[in-house]
PDB file of N, CA and C in Angstrom:
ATOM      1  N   UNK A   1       0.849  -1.164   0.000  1.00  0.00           N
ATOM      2  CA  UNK A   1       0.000   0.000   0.000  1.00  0.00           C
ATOM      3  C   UNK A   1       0.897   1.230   0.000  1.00  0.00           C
ATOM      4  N   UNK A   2       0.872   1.885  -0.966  1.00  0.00           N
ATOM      5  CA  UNK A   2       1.207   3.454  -0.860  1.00  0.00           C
ATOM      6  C   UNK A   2       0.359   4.657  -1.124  1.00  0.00           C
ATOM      7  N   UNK A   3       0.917   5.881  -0.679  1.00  0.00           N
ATOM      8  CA  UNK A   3      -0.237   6.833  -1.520  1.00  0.00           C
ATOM      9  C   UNK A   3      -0.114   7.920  -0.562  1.00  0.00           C
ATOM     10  N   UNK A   4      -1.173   9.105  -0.803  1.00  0.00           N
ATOM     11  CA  UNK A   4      -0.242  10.226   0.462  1.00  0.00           C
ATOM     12  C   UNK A   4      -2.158  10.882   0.570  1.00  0.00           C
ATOM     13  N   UNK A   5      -2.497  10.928   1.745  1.00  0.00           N
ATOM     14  CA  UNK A   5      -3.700  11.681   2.340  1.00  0.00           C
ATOM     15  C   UNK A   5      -3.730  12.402   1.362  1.00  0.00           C
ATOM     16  N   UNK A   6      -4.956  13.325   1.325  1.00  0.00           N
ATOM     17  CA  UNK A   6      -5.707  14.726   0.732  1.00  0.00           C
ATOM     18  C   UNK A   6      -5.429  15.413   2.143  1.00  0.00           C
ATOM     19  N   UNK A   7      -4.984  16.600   1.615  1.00  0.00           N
ATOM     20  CA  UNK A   7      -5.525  17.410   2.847  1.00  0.00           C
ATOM     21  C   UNK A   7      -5.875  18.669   2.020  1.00  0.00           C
ATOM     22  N   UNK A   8      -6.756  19.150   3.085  1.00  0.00           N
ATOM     23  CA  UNK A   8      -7.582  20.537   2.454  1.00  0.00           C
ATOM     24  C   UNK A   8      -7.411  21.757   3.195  1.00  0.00           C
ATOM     25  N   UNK A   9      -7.477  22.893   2.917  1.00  0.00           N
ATOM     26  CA  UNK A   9      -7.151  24.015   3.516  1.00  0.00           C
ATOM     27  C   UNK A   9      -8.702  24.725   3.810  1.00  0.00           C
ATOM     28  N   UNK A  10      -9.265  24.387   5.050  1.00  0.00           N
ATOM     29  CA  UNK A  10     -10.115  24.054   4.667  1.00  0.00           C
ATOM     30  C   UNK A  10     -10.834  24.193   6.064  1.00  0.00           C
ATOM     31  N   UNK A  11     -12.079  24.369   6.808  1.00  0.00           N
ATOM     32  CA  UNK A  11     -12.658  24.829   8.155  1.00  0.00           C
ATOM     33  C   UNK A  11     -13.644  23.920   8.320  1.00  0.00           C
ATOM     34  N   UNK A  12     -13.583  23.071   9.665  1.00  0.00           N
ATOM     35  CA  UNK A  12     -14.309  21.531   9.816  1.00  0.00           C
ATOM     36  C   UNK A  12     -14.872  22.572  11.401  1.00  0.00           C
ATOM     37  N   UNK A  13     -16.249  22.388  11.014  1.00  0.00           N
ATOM     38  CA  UNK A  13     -17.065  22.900  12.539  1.00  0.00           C
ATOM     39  C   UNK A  13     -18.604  22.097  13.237  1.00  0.00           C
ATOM     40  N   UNK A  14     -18.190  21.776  14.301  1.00  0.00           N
ATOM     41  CA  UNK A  14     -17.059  21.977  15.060  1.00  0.00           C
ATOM     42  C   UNK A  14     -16.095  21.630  14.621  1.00  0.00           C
ATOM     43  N   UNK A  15     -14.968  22.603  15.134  1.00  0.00           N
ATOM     44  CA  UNK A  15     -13.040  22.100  15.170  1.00  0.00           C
ATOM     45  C   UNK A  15     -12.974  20.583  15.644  1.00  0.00           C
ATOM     46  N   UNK A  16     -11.627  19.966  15.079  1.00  0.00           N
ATOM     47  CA  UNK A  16     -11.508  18.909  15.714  1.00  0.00           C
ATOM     48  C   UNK A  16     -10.945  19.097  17.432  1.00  0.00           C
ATOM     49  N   UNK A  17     -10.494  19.938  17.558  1.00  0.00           N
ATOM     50  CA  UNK A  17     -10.238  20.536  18.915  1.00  0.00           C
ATOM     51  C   UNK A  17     -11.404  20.629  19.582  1.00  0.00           C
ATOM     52  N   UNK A  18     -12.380  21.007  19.691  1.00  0.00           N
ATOM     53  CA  UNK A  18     -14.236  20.988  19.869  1.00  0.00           C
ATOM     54  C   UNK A  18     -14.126  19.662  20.628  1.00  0.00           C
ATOM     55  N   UNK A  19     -14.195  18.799  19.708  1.00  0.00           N
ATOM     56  CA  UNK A  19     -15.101  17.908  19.533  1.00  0.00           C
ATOM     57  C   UNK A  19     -14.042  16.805  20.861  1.00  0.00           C
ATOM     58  N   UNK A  20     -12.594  17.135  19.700  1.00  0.00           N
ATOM     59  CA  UNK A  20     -11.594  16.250  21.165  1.00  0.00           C
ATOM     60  C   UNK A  20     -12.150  16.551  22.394  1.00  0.00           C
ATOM     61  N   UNK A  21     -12.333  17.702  22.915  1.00  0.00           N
ATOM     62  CA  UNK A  21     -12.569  18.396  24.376  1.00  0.00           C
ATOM     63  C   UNK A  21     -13.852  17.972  24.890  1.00  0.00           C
ATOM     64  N   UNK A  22     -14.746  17.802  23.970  1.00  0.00           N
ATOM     65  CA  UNK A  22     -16.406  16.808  24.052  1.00  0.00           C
ATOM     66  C   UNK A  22     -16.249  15.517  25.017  1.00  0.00           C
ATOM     67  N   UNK A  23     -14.913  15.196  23.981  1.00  0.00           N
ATOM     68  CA  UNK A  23     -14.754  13.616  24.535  1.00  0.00           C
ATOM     69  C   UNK A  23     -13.615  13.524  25.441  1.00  0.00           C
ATOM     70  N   UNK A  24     -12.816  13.800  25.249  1.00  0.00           N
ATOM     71  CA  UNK A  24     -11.436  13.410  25.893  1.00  0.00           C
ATOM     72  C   UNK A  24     -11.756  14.343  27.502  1.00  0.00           C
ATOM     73  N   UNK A  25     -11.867  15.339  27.456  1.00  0.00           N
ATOM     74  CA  UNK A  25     -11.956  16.624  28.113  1.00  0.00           C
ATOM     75  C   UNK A  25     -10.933  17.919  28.250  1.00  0.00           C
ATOM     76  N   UNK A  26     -10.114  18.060  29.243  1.00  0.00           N
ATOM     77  CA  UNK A  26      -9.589  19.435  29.309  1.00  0.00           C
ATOM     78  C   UNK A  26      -8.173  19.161  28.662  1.00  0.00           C
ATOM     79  N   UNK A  27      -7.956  19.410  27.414  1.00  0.00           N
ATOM     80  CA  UNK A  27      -6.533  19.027  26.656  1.00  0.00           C
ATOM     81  C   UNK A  27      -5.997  19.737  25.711  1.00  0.00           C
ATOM     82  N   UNK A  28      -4.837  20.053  25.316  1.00  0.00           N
ATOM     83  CA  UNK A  28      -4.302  20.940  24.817  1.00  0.00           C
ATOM     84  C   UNK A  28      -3.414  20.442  23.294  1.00  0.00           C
ATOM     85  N   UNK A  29      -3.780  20.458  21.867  1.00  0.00           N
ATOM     86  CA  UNK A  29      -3.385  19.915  20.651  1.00  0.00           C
ATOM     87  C   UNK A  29      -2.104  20.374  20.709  1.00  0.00           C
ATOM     88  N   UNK A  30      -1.367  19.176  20.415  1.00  0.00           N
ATOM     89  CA  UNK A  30       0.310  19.307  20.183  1.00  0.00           C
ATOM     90  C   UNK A  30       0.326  19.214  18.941  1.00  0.00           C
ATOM     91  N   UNK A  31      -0.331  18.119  18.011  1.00  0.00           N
ATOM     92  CA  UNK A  31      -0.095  17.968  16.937  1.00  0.00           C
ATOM     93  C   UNK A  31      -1.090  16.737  16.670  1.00  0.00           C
ATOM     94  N   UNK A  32      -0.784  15.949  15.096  1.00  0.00           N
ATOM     95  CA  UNK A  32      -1.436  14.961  14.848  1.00  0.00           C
ATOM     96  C   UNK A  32      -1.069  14.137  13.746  1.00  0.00           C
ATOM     97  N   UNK A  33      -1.279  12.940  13.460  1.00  0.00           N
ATOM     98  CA  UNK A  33      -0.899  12.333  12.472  1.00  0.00           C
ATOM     99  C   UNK A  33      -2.265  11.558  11.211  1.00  0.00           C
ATOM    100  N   UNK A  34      -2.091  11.132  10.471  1.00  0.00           N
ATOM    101  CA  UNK A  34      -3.091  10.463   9.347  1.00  0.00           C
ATOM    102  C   UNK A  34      -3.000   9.542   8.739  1.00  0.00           C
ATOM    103  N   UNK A  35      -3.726   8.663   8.953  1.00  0.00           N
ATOM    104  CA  UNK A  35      -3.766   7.588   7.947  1.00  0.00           C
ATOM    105  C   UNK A  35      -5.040   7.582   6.889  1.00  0.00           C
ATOM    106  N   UNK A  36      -4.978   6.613   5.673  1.00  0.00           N
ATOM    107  CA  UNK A  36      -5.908   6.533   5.161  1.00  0.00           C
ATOM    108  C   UNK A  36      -6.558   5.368   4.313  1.00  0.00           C
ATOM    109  N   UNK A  37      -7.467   4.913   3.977  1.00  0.00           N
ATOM    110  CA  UNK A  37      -7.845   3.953   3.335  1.00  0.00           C
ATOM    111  C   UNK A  37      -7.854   4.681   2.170  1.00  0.00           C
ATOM    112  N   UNK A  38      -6.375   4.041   1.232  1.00  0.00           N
ATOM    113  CA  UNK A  38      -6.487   4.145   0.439  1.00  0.00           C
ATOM    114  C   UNK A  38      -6.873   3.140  -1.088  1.00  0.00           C
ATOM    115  N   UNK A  39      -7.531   2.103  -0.624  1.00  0.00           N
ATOM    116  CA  UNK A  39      -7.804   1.532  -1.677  1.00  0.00           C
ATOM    117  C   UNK A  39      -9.903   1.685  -2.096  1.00  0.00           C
ATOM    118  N   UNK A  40     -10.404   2.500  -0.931  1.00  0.00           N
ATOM    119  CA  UNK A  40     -11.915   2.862  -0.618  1.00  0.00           C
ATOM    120  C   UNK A  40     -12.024   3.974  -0.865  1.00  0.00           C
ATOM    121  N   UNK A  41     -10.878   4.801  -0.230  1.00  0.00           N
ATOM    122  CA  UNK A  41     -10.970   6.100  -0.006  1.00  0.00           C
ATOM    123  C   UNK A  41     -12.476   6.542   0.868  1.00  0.00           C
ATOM    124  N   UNK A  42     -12.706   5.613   1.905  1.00  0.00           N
ATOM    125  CA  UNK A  42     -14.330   5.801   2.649  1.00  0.00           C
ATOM    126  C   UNK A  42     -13.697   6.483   3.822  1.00  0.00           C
ATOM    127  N   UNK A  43     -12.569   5.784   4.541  1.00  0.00           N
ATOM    128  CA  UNK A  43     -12.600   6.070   5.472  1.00  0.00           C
ATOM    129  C   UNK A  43     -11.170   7.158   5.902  1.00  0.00           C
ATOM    130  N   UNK A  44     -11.341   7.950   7.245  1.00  0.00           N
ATOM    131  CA  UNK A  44     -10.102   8.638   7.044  1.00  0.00           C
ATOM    132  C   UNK A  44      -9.693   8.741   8.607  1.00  0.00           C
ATOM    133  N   UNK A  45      -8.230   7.945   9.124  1.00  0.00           N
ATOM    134  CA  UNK A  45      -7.882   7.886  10.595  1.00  0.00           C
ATOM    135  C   UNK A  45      -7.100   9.306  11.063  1.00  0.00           C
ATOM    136  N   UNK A  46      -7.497   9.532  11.210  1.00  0.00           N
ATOM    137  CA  UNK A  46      -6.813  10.760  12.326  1.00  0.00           C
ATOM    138  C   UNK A  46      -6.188  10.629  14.134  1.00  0.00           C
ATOM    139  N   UNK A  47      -4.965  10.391  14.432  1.00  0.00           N
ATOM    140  CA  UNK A  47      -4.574  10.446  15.928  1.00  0.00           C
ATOM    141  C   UNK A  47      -3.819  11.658  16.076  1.00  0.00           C
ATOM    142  N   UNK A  48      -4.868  12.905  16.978  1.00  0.00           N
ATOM    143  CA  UNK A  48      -4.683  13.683  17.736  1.00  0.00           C
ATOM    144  C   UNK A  48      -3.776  13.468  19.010  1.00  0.00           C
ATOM    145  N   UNK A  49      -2.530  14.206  19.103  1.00  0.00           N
ATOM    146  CA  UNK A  49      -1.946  14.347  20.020  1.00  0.00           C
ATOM    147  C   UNK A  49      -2.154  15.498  21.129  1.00  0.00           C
ATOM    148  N   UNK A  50      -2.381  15.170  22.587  1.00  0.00           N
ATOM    149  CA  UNK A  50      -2.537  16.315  23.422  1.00  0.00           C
ATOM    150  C   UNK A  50      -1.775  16.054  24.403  1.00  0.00           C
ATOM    151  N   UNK A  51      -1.617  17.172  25.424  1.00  0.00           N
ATOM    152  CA  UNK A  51      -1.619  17.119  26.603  1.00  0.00           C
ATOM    153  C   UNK A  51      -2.538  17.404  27.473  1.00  0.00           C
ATOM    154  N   UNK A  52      -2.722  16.307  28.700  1.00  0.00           N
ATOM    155  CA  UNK A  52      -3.596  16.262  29.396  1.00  0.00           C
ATOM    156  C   UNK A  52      -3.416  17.646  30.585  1.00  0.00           C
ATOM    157  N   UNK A  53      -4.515  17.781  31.471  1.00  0.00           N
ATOM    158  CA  UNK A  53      -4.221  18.212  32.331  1.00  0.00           C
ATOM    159  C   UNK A  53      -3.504  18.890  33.506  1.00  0.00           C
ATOM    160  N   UNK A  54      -2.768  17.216  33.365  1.00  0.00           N
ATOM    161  CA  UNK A  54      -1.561  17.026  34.231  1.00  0.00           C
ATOM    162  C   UNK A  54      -0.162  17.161  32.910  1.00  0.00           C
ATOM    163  N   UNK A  55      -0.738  17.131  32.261  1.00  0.00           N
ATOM    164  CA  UNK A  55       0.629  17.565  31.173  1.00  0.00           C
ATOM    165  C   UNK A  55       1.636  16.391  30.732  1.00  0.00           C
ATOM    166  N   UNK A  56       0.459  15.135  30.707  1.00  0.00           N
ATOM    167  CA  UNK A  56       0.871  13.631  30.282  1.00  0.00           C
ATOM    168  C   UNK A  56       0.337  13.963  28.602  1.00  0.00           C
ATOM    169  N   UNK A  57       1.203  13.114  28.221  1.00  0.00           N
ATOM    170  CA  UNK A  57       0.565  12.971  26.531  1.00  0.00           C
ATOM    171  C   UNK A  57      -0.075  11.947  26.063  1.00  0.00           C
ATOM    172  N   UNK A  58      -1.596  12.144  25.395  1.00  0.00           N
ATOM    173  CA  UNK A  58      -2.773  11.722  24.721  1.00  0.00           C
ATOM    174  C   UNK A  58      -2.642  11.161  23.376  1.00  0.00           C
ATOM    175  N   UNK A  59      -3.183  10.179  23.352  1.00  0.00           N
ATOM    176  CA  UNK A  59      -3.534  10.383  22.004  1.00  0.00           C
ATOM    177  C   UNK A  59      -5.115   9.807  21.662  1.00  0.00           C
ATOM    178  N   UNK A  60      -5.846  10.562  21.146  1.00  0.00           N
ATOM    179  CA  UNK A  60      -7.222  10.736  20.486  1.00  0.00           C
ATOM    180  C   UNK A  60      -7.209  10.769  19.281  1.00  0.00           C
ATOM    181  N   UNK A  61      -7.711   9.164  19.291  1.00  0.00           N
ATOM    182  CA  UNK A  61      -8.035   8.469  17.815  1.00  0.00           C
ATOM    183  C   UNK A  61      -9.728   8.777  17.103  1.00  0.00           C
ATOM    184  N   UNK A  62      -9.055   9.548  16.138  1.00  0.00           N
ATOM    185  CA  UNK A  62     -10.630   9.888  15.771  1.00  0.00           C
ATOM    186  C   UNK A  62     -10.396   9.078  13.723  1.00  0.00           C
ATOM    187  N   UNK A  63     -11.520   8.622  13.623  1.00  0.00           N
ATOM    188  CA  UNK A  63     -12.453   8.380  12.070  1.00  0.00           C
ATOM    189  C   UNK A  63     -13.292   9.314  11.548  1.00  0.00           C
ATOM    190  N   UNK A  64     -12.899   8.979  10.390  1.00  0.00           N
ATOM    191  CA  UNK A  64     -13.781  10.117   9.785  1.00  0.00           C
ATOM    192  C   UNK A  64     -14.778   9.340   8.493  1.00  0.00           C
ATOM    193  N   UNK A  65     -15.767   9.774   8.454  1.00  0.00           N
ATOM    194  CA  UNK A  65     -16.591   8.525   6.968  1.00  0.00           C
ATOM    195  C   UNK A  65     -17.902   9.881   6.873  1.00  0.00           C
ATOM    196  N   UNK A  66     -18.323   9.738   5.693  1.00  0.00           N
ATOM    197  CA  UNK A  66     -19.434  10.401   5.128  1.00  0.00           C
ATOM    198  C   UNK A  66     -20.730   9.923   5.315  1.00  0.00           C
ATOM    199  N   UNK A  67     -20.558   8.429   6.129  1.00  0.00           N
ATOM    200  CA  UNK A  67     -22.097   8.105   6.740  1.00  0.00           C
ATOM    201  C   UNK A  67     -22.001   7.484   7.857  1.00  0.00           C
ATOM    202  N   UNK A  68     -22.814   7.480   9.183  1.00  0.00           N
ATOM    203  CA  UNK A  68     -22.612   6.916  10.231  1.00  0.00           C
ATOM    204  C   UNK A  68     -22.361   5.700  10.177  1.00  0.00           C
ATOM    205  N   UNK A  69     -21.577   4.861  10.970  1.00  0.00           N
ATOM    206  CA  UNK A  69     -21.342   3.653  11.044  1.00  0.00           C
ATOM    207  C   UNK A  69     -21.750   2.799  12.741  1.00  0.00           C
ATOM    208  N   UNK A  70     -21.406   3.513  13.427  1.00  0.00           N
ATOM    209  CA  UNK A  70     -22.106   2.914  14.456  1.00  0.00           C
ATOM    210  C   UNK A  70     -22.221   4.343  15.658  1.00  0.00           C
ATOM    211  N   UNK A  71     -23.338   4.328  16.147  1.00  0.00           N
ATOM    212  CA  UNK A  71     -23.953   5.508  16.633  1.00  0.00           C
ATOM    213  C   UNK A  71     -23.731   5.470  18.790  1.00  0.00           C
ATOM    214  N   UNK A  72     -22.794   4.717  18.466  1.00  0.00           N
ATOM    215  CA  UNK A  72     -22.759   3.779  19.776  1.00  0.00           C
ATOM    216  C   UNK A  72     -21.185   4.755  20.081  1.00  0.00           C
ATOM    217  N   UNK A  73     -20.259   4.633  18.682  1.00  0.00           N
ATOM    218  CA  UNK A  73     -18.636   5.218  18.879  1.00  0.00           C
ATOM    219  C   UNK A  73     -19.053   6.404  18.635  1.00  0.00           C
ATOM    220  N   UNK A  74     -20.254   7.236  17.889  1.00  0.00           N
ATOM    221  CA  UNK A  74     -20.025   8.599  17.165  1.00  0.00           C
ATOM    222  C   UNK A  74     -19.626   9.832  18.270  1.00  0.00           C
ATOM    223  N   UNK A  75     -18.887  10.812  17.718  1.00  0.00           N
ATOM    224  CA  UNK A  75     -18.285  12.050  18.672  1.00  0.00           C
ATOM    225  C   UNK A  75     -18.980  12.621  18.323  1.00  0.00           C
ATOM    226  N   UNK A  76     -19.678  13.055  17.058  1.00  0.00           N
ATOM    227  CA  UNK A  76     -19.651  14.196  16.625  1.00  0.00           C
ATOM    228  C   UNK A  76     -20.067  14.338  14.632  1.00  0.00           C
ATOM    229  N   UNK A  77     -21.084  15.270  14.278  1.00  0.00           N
ATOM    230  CA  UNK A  77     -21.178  14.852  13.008  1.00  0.00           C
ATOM    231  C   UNK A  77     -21.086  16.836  12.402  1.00  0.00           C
ATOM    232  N   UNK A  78     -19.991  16.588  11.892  1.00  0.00           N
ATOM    233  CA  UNK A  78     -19.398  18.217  11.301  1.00  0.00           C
ATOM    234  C   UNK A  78     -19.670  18.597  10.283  1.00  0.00           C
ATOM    235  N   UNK A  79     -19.101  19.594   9.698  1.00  0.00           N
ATOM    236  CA  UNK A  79     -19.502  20.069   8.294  1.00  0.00           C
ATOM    237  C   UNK A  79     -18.034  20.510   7.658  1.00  0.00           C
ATOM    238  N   UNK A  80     -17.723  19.778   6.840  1.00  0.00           N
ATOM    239  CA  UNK A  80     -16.028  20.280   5.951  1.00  0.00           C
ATOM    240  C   UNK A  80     -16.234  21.047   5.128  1.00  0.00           C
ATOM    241  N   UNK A  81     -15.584  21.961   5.205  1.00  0.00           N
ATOM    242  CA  UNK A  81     -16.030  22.730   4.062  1.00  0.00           C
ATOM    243  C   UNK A  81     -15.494  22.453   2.723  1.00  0.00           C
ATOM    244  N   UNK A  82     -15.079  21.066   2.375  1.00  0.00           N
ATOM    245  CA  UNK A  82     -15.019  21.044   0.304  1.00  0.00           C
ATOM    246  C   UNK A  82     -15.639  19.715   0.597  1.00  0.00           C
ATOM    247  N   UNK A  83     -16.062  18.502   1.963  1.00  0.00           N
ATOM    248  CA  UNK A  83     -16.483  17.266   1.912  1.00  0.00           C
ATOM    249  C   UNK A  83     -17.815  17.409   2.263  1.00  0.00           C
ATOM    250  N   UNK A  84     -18.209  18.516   2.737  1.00  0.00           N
ATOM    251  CA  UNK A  84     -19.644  18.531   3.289  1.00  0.00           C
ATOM    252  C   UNK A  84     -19.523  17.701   4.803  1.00  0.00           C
ATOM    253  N   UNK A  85     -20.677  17.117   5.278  1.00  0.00           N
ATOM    254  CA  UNK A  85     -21.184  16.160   6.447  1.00  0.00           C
ATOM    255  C   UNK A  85     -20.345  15.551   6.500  1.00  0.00           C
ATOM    256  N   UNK A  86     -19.528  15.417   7.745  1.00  0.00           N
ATOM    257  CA  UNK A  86     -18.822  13.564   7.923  1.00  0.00           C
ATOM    258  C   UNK A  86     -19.280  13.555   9.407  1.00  0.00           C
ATOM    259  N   UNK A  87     -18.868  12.024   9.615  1.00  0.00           N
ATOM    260  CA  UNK A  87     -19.243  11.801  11.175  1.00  0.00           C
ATOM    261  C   UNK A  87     -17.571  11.375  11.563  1.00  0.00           C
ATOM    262  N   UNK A  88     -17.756  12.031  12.720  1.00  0.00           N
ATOM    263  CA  UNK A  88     -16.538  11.795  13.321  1.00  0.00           C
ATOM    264  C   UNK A  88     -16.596  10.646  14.478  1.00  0.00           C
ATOM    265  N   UNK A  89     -15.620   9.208  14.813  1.00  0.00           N
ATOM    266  CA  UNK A  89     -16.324   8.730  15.494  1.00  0.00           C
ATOM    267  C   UNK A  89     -14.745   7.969  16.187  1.00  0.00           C
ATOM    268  N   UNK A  90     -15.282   7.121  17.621  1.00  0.00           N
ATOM    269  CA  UNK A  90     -13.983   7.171  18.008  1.00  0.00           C
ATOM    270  C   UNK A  90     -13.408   5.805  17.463  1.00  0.00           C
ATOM    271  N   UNK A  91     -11.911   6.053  16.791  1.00  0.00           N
ATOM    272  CA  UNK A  91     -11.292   5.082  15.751  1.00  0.00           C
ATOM    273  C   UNK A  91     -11.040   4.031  16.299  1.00  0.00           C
ATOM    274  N   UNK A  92     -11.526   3.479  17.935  1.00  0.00           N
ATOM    275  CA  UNK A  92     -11.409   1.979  18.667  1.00  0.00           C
ATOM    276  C   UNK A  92     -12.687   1.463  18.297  1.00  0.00           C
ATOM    277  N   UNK A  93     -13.815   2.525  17.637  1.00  0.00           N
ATOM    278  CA  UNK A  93     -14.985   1.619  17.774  1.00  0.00           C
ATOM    279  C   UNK A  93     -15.374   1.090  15.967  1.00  0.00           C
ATOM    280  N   UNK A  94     -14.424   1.789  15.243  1.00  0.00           N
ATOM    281  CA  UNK A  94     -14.373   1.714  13.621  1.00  0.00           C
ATOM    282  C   UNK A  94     -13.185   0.545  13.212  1.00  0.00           C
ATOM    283  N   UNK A  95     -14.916  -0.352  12.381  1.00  0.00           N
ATOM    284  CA  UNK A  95     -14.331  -1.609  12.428  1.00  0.00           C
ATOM    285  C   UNK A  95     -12.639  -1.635  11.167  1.00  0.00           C
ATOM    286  N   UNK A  96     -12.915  -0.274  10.246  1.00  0.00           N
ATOM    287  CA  UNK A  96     -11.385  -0.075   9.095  1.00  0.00           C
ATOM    288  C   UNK A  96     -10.383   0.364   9.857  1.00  0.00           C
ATOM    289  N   UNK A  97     -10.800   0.965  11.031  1.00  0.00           N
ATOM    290  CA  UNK A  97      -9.664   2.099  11.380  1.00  0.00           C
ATOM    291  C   UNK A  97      -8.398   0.853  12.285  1.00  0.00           C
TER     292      UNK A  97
END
């Protein structure tokens, strides 16, 4: 498998920062990394790096897909601005991720 993400320049609202803080709670974005299904192109892994609280480091695995998949993992359902709707959901409960 090779191939290199899309990324877009581009305003997802809620932020993925939002939505981390929904779930995770009081944490601060260091950075993040991406994976992707690239032979579907359905699905899209995202692991958010934070610091916690106490100033331990996180990581918040989030999915991304254009239709719900299970409503049981979902965080959060946003609006991209060039993908439209995705649901954001947590990437332990997404059976690709």
């Amino acid at each position: 498998m090779s191939g290199i993400a899309k990324m877009y320049d581009t305003t997802v609202v809620p932020s993925k920062e939002e939505v981390a803080r929904s779930w995770a709670g009081s944490v601060n974005l260091q950075g993040s990394y991406r994976l992707v299904d690239l032979d579907k192109e359905e699905v899209g892994v995202e692991v958010l790096i934070a610091t916690d609280e106490d100033d331990r480091l996180v990581q918040i695995p989030f999915s991304y897909r254009s239709e719900e998949v299970d409503p049981q993992h979902t965080l959060s359902v946003v609006e991209h601005g060039v993908l439209g709707k995705r649901w954001i959901t947590n990437a332990l409960g997404d059976p690709v991720a």
